[in-house]
Each structure stands twice: as structure tokens, then as C-alpha cells.
Protein backbone atom coordinates (compact mmCIF):
# COMPACT_ATOMS: atom_id res chain seq x y z
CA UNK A 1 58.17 232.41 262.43
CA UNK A 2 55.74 231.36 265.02
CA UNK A 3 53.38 228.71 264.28
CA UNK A 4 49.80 229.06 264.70
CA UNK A 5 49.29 227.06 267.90
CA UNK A 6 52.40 229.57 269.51
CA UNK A 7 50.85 232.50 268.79
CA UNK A 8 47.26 230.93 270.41
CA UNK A 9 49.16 230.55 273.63
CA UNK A 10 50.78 233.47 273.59
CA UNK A 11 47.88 235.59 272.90
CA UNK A 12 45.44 234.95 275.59
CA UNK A 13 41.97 236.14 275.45
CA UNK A 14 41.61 239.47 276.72
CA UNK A 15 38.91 239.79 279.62
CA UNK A 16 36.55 241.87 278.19
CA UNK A 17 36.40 238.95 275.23
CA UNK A 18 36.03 236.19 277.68
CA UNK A 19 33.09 237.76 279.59
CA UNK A 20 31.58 239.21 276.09
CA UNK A 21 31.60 235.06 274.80
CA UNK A 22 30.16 233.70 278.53
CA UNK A 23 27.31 236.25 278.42
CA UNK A 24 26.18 235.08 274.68
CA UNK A 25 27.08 231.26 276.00
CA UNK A 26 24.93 231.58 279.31
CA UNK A 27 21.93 232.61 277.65
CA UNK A 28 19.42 230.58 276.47
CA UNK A 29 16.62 233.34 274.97
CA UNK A 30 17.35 232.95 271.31
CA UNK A 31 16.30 236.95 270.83
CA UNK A 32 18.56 237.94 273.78
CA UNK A 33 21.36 236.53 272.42
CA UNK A 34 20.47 238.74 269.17
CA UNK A 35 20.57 241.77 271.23
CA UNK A 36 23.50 240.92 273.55
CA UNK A 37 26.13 240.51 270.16
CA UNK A 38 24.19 243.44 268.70
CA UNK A 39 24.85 245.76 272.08
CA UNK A 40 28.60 244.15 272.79
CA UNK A 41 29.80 243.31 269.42
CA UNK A 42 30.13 247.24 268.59
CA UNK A 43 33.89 247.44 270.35
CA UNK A 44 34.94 245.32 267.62
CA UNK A 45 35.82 246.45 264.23
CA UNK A 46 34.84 243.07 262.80
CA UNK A 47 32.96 240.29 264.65
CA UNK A 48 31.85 237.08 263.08
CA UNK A 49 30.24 234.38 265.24
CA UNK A 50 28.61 230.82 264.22
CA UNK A 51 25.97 229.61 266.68
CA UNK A 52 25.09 226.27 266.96
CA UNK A 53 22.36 225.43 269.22
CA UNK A 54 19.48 227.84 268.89
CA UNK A 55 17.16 225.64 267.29
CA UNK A 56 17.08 224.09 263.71
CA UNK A 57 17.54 226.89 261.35
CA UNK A 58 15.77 226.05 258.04
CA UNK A 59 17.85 227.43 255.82
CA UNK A 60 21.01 224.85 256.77
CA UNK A 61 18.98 221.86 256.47
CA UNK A 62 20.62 220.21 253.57
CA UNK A 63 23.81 221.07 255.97
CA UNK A 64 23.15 217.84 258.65
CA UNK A 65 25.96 215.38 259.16
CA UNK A 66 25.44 211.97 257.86
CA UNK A 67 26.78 208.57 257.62
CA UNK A 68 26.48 206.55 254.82
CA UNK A 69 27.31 202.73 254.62
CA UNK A 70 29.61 203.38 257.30
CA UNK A 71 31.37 206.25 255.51
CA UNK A 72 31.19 209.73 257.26
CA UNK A 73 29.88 213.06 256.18
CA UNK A 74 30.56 214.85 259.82
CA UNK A 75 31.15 218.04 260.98
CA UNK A 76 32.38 219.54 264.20
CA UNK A 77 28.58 220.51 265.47
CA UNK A 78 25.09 220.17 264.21
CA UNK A 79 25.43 222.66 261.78
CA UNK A 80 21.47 222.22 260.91
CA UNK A 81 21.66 224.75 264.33
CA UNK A 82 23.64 227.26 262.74
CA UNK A 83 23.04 230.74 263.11
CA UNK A 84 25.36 233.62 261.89
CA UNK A 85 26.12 236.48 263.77
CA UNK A 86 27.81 239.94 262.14
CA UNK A 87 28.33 243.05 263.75
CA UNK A 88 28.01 244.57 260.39
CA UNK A 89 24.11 243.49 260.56
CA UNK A 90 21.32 243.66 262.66
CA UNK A 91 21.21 240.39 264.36
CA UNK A 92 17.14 240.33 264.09
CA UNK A 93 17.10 241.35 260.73
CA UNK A 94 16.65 238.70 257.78
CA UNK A 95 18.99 239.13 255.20
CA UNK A 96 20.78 236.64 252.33
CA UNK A 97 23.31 234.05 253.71
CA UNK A 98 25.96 232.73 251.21
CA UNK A 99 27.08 229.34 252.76
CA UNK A 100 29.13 226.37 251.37
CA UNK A 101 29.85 222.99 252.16
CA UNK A 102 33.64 221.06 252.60
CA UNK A 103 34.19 217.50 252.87
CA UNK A 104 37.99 216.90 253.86
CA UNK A 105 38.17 213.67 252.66
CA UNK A 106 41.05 211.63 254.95
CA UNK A 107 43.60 208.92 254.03
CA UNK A 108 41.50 206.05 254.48
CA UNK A 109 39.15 207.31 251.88
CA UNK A 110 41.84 208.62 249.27
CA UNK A 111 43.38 205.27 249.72
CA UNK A 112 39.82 203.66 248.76
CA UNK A 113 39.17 206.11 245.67
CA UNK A 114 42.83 205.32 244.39
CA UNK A 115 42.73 201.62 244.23
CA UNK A 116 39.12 202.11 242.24
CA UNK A 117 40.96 204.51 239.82
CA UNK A 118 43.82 201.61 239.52
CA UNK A 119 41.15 199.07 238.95
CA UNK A 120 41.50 197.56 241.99
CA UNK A 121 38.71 195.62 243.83
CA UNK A 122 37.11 197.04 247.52
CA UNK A 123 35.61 194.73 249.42
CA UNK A 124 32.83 197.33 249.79
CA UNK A 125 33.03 198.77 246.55
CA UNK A 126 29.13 199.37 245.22
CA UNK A 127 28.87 200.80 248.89
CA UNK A 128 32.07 203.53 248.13
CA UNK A 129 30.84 204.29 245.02
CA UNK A 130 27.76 205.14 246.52
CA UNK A 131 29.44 207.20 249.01
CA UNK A 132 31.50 209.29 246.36
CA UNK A 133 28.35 209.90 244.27
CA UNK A 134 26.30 211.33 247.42
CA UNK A 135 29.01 213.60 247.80
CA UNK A 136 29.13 215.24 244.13
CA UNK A 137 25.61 215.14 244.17
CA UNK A 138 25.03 217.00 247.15
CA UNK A 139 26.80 219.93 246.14
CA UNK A 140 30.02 219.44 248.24
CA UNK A 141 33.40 221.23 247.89
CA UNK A 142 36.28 218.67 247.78
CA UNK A 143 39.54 219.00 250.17
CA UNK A 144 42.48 216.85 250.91
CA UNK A 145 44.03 218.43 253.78
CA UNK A 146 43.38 216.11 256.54
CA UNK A 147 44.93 213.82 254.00
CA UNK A 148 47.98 215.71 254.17
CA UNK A 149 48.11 215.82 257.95
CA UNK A 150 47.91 211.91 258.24
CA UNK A 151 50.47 211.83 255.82
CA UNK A 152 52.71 213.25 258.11
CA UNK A 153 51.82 210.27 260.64
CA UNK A 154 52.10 207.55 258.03
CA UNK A 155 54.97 208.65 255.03
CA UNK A 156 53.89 207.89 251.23
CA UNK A 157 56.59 207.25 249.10
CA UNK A 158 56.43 210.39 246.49
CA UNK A 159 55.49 208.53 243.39
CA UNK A 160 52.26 206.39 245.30
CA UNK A 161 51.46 209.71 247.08
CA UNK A 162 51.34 211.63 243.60
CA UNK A 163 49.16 208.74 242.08
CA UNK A 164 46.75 209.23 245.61
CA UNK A 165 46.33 213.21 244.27
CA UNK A 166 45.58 212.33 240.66
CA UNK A 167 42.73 210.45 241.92
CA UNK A 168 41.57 212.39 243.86
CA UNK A 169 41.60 215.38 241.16
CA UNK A 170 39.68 213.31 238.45
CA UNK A 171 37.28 212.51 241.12
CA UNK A 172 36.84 216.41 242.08
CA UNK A 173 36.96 216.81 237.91
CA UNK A 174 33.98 213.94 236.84
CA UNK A 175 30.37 215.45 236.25
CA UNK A 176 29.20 211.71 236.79
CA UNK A 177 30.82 208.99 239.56
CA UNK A 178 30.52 205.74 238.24
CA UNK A 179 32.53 202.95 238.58
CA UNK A 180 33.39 202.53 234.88
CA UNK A 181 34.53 206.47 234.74
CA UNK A 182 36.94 206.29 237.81
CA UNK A 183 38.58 203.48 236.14
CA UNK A 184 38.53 204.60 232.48
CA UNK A 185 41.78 206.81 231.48
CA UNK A 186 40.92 210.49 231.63
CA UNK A 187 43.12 213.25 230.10
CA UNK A 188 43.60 215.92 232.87
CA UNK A 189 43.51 219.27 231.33
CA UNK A 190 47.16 221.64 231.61
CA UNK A 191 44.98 223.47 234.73
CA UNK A 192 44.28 220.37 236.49
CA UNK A 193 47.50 218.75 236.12
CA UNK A 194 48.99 221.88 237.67
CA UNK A 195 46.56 222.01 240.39
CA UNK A 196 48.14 218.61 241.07
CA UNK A 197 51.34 219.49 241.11
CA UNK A 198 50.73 222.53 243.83
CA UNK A 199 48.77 220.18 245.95
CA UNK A 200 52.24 218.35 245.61
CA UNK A 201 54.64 220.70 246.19
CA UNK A 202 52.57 221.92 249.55
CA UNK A 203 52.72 218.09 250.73
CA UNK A 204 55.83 218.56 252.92
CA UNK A 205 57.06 218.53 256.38
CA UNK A 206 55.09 220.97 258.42
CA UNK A 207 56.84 222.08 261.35
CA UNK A 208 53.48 224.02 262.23
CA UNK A 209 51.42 220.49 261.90
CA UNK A 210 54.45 218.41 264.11
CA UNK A 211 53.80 221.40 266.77
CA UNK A 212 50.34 221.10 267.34
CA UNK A 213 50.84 216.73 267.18
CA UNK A 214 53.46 217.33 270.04
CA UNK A 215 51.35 219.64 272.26
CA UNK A 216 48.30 216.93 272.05
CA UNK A 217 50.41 213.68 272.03
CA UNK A 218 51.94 215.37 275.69
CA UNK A 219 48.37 215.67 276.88
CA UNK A 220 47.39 212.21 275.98
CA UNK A 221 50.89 211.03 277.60
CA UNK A 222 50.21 212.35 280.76
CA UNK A 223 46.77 211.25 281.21
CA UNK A 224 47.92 207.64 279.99
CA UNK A 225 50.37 207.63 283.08
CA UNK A 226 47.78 209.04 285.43
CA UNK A 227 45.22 205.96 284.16
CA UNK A 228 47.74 203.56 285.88
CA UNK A 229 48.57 205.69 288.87
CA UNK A 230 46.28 203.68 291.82
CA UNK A 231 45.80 207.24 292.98
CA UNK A 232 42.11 209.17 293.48
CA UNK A 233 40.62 210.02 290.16
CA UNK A 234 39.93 213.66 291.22
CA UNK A 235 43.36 214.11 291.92
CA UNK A 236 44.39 212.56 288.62
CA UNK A 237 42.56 215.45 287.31
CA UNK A 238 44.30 218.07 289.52
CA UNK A 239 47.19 216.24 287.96
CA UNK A 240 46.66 216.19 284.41
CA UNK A 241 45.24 220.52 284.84
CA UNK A 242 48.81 221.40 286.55
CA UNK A 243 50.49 219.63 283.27
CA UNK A 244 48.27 221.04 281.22
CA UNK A 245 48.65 224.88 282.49
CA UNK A 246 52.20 224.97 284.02
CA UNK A 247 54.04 222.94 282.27
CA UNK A 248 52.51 223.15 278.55
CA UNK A 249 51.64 226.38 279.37
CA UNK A 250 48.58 225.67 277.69
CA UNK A 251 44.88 225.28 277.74
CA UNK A 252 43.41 222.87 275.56
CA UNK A 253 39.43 222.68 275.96
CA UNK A 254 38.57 219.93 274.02
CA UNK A 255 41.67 217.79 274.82
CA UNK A 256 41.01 217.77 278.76
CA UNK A 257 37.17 217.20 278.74
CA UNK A 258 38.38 214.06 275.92
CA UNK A 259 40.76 213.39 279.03
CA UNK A 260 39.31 214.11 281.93
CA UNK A 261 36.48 211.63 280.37
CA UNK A 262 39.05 209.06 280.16
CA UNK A 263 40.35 209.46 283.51
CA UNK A 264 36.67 208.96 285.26
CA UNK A 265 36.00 205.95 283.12
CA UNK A 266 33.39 207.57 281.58
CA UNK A 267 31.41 204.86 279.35
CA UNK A 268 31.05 207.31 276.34
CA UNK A 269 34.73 207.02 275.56
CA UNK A 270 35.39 203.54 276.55
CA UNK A 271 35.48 202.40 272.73
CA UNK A 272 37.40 205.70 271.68
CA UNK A 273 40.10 204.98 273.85
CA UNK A 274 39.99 201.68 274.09
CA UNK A 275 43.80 201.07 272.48
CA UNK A 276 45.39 202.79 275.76
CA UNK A 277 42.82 201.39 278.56
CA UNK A 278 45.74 199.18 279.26
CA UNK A 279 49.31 199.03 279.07
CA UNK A 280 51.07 197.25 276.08
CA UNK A 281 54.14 197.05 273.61
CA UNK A 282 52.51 199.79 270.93
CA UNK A 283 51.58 202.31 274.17
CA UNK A 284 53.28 205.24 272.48
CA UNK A 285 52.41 204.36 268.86
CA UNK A 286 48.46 204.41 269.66
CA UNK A 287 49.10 207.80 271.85
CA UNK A 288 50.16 209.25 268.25
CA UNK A 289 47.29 207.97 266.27
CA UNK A 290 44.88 209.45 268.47
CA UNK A 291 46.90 212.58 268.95
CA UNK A 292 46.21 212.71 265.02
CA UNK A 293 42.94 211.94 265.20
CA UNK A 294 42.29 215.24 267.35
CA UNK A 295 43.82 217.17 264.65
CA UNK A 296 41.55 216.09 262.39
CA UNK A 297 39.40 218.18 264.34
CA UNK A 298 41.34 220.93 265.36
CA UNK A 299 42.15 221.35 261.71
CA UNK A 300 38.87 221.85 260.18
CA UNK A 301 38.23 224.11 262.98
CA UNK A 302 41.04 226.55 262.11
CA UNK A 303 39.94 226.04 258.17
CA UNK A 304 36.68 227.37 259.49
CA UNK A 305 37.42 230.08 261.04
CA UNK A 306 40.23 231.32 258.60
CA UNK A 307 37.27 231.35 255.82
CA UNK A 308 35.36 233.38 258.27
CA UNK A 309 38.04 235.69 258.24
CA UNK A 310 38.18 235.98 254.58
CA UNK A 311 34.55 236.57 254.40
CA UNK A 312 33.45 233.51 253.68
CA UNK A 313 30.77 231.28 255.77
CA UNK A 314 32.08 227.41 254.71
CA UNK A 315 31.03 224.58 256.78
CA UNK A 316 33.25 221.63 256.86
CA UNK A 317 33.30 218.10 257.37
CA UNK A 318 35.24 215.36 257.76
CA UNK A 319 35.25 212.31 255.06
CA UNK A 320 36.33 208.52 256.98
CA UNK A 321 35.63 205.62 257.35
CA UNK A 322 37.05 205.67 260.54
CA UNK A 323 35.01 204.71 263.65
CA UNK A 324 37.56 206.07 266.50
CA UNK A 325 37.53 209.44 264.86
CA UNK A 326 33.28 209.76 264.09
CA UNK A 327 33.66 208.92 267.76
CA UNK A 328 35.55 211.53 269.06
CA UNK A 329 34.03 214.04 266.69
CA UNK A 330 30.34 213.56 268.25
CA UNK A 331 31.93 213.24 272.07
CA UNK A 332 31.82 217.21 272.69
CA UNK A 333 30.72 219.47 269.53
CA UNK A 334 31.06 223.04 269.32
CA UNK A 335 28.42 225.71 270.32
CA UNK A 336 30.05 228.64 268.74
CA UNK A 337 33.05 229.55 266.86
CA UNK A 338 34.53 232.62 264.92
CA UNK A 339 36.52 235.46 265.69
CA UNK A 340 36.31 238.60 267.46
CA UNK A 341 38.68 241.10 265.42
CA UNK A 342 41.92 238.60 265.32
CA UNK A 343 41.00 236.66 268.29
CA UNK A 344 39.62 233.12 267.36
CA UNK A 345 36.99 231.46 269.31
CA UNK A 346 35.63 228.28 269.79
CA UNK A 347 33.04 227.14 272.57
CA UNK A 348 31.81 223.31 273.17
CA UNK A 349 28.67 222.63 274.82
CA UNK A 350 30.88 220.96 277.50
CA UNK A 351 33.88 221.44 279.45
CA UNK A 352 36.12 220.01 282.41
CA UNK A 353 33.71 222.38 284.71
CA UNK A 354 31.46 219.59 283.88
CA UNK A 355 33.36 216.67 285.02
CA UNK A 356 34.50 217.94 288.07
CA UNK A 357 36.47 221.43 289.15
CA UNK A 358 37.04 222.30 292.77
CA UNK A 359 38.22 225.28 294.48
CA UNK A 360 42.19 224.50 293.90
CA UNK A 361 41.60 224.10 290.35
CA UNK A 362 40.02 227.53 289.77
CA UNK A 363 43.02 228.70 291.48
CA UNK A 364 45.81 226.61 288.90
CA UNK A 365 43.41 228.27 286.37
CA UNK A 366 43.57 231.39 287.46
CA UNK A 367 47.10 231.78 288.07
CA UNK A 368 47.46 230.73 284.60
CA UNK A 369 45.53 233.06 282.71
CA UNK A 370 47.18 235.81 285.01
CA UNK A 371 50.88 234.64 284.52
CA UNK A 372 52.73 236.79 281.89
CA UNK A 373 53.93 235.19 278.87
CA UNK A 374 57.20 233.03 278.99
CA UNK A 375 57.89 232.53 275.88
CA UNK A 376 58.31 230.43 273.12
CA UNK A 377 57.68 226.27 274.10
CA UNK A 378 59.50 223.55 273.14
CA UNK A 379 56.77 220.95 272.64
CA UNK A 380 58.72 218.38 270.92
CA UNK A 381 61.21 218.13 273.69
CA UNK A 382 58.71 217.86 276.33
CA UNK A 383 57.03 215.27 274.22
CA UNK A 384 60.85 213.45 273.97
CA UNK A 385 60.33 213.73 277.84
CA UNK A 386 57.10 212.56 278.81
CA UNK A 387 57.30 209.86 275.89
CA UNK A 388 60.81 208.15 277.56
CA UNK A 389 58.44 208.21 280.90
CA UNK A 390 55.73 206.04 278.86
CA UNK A 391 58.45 203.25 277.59
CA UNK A 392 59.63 202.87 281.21
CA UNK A 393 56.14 202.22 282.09
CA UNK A 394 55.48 199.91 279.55
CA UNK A 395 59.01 198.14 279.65
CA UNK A 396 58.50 197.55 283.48
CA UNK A 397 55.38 195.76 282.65
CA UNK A 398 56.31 194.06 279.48
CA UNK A 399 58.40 191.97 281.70
């Protein structure tokens, strides 16, 4: 079966979609935008759309990001800007929204909320605890499945990695977070127990998860070999667009602004991407952990829009402690996303146009959303490729 990213590629977005989403994105009257989705959005048997820059919207403002004694509660826009958009309503009209809040928690933090629950001392402990009881307080739903990404990255042997998911399910379970609770034994019920066994059973190899790392970690390859190229930036750019586009056969928004950024020396990313500035011995291995990093991002993207689909409005966030990855999060946040019948879409408030696109690029661009389909892609293989290209480099200067 096709994994998700494969069928995104393969399924371009149809014209008519494309100009539909740059008409709403190009305005900037509030109650034009209202009646532009109300007019266009009638060719679709379902629309959904979440906009996030019309102004604060009262309603969402217990939905801000946060951070919290250096813990995150961030999601992929200001979602205090949200606005929803259904072409079952009247876009003008007020009616009732039913919105919840996720917080994927990642590894960092699981790791953290395990070693409490083992009665094991943090050096920031009062400060985590403080963190975990914000959360349950606040009225967030708990997830783990960033957690399960990184765990691809980083392999838990199966008995530590079950004791990670008990934790975390008497922490989802307690009515009150204290430090004395977490540690104290607590009798999960039949239900619970069996929740934890599903959530273990689903923690496997995901050849849909290793697809999307591949596609990214080929991106970030490239434009880590164009960094050390003593070659015009612009044409590092041209460079890294033709990889992109002919040979990924792929167009990946937020990954080329993230790289494009790095390729101009842009001071905003300096600290994100400050482990492959240069060239040294763990190159390839730093490539990876920032490849996962994106899917952080990518992931609670998809988990948004899938609830959309399932008629749902559920706002996620992102749980770390991890300063690389609030980083990249805040670098270029969304401005819209849903779906348009089965088409997902996501719009930042940025793109490469931004950074520089000439007259040759618009042409590479063209030509590739023109070109038929070729097929199914063999990331992994490519990534086999372009990584082997990235160990010459950094043998040859490793000398």
C-alpha cells in the first residue's frame, strides 16, 4: 500500500484548488475572505479550513502556546488566530464551535515523567512537576505519538519502552499531579492496562514514518553539501529547487524555506542549525536528528487535519523540552490548513518566494507541477545515495 507522503506526491493539487487557496491567502479583508470561501467553497462537497491570522479570535484564547520553565506547550501557528471555515455554514454567521486541545508529549518528556514514576531524582524536578500539573489543569488531551516517531530514531529496548507507556498512562489516569502520586504504586484498571498494551502493539516499525524521514533527511543532505560548495548562494538555491522537484519529485514547503534560510545564512536559524554549519565526524547523524525534528511537525499537522476530516476541530501541540525543535516550530507557522474534499492543505505565512525566486525557478516549478506522474519513489535509496556523498565529504576533511 502506498504511504501517506506517496500518495501527497502523486496527487497534486488540482488548479482550480490552488487558485481557490491563493485568492483566500492574498486577501487581507477579514469579511472578504468570509465571502470568497462562502462563493468558491460550493464546488466542494465538504470543505473545512483553519485560518490563522485574522486577528485574535476570543473564543481560542485559552488556546495560546506557552512555555513553561523551559518546557513547551507549542503548536504549529498562533492558534489564538484561529478561525474556522465550513462550507456547510455561513461563514458570517455565529454559530457553536466544539474545539479541543492535544499535547503530544515527546521522548524527552516521557523520559522525565518515567524516572519520577521510578522514584528517580530530576535535576529540575519541582519545575516538571509544575509543567505536568499545568497541563491536566488546563484541560489538555494527552498523546504519545511523537514519542513513537523518535522512537524510531533512538530504539527502546521493549521492556524500558513498556515501563515509558505505563507512565505515561497513570499520568493521563491521576485527577491530581503531585509528586508523591506519580511515585506511589497505582493499580491500573483491566481498561487501562489494555489501553497500554495497544499503545504497545502499534509501537513498531513504520515503513510510512521511515518514508517521510528519508524524503526530509535527502533535503537536508543536499543543502548540507551546497553549504560547503564556494559557489553563489542564489545558485545554491537553484540547486537545492532542481533536487527538490526533479529528482525527489517533490515539493516540500516548509523544508526549503527551513533550507533556503540556511543556505543565505539567515541569522534566525543560525542556532537551529547550528550542528551542520560546519563539517564534522557526526555530519550524517545530526542530518537525521533534525530530519526528525521536522516530523515532529509534519506529524501533528497530518493529526490535524485527519481530525478535521473526521469532524472534529482538535488543536495540537507539541510537549519538549527541546530548544532546536521550539525553534524550528516558531521559524515559519502555518496560515491555514484543512482539506478541500480529500485534498489536504497547508499554507505558511512564508515561502521560498520570499527568500529569493527568479525567472528560471518559476520555470523548474512549473515544469514540475505540469510533468505527469512517474511513479512510485524510492526515497530510501536516494537517501543511501546522497548520504555516501556526505561521508566522502566529511572523510576528505576529517583528514
Amino acid at each position: 500500500m502506498k504511504n501517506r507522503l506517496q500518495k501527497e506526491r502523486v496527487n497534486k493539487i488540482k488548479k482550480t484548488d490552488r487558485e481557490f487557496i491563493k485568492e483566500l491567502c492574498d486577501e487581507i479583508n477579514p469579511y472578504r475572505i468570509c465571502e470568497i470561501f462562502d462563493s468558491k467553497s460550493k464546488m466542494y462537497k465538504e470543505a473545512k479550513l483553519i485560518y490563522f491570522n485574522l486577528g485574535k479570535n476570543p473564543y481560542f484564547k485559552s488556546f495560546k502556546n506557552k512555555i513553561m520553565n523551559g518546557y513547551s506547550i507549542i503548536g504549529v501557528s498562533d492558534y489564538e488566530k484561529s478561525y474556522i471555515f465550513d462550507n456547510k455554514y455561513d461563514s458570517k454567521s455565529e454559530r457553536i464551535i466544539c474545539a479541543s486541545k492535544t499535547i503530544n508529549l515527546d521522548l524527552n518528556v516521557l523520559t522525565y515523567l518515567e524516572k519520577i514514576v521510578d522514584n528517580k531524582k530530576l535535576e529540575d524536578q519541582d519545575r516538571f512537576i509544575e509543567y505536568l500539573k499545568y497541563i491536566k489543569k488546563s484541560g489538555y488531551n494527552l498523546n504519545m505519538s511523537t514519542s513513537l516517531l523518535e522512537r524510531i530514531s533512538k530504539p527502546i529496548y521493549k521492556k524500558i519502552w513498556y515501563k515509558y507507556i505505563l507512565s505515561f498512562i497513570k499520568y493521563e489516569v491521576l485527577d491530581e499531579i503531585t509528586e508523591r502520586n506519580l511515585i506511589e504504586d497505582y493499580l491500573l484498571t483491566e481498561d487501562e492496562y489494555r489501553r497500554a498494551k495497544e499503545i504497545l502493539d502499534v509501537s513498531v516499525y513504520r515503513e510510512e514514518q521511515e518514508e517521510q524521514f528519508y524524503v526530509v533527511a535527502c533535503l537536508i543532505s543536499k543543502a548540507f553539501l551546497l553549504k560547503q560548495d564556494k559557489i553563489d548562494k542564489k545558485i545554491k538555491l537553484k540547486k537545492l529547487l532542481e533536487y527538490s522537484l526533479n529528482r525527489l519529485n517533490i515539493y516540500l514547503e516548509f523544508e526549503l524555506y527551513l533550507m533556503f534560510m540556511y543556505l543565505m545564512n539567515d541569522e534566525t536559524v543560525q542556532e537551529t542549525f547550528s550542528k551542520i554549519q560546519n563539517i564534522s565526524k557526526k555530519s550524517l547523524e545530526k542530518i537525521g536528528n533534525i530530519s526528525w525534528d521536522i516530523l515532529h511537525i509534519r506529524l501533528i499537522e497530518m493529526q490535524m487535519i485527519s481530525d478535521l476530516k473526521g469532524g472534529q476541530i482538535v488543536f495540537h501541540y507539541i510537549g519538549t523540552k527541546d530548544i532546536g525543535l521550539q525553534n524550528i516550530i516558531n521559524i515559519n507557522p502555518l496560515k491555514l490548513i484543512g482539506f478541500l474534499d480529500g485534498q489536504s492543505i497547508m499554507v505558511r505565512e512564508k515561502n521560498i518566494k520570499d527568500i529569493f525566486f527568479d525567472e528560471q525557478m518559476g520555470v523548474i516549478f512549473d515544469k514540475h507541477i505540469n510533468k505527469a506522474n512517474i511513479g512510485t519513489m524510492n526515497y530510501k535509496e536516494i537517501f543511501t545515495e546522497i548520504s555516501s556523498e556526505v561521508e566522502k565529504l566529511v572523510n576528505a576533511n576529517m583528514k
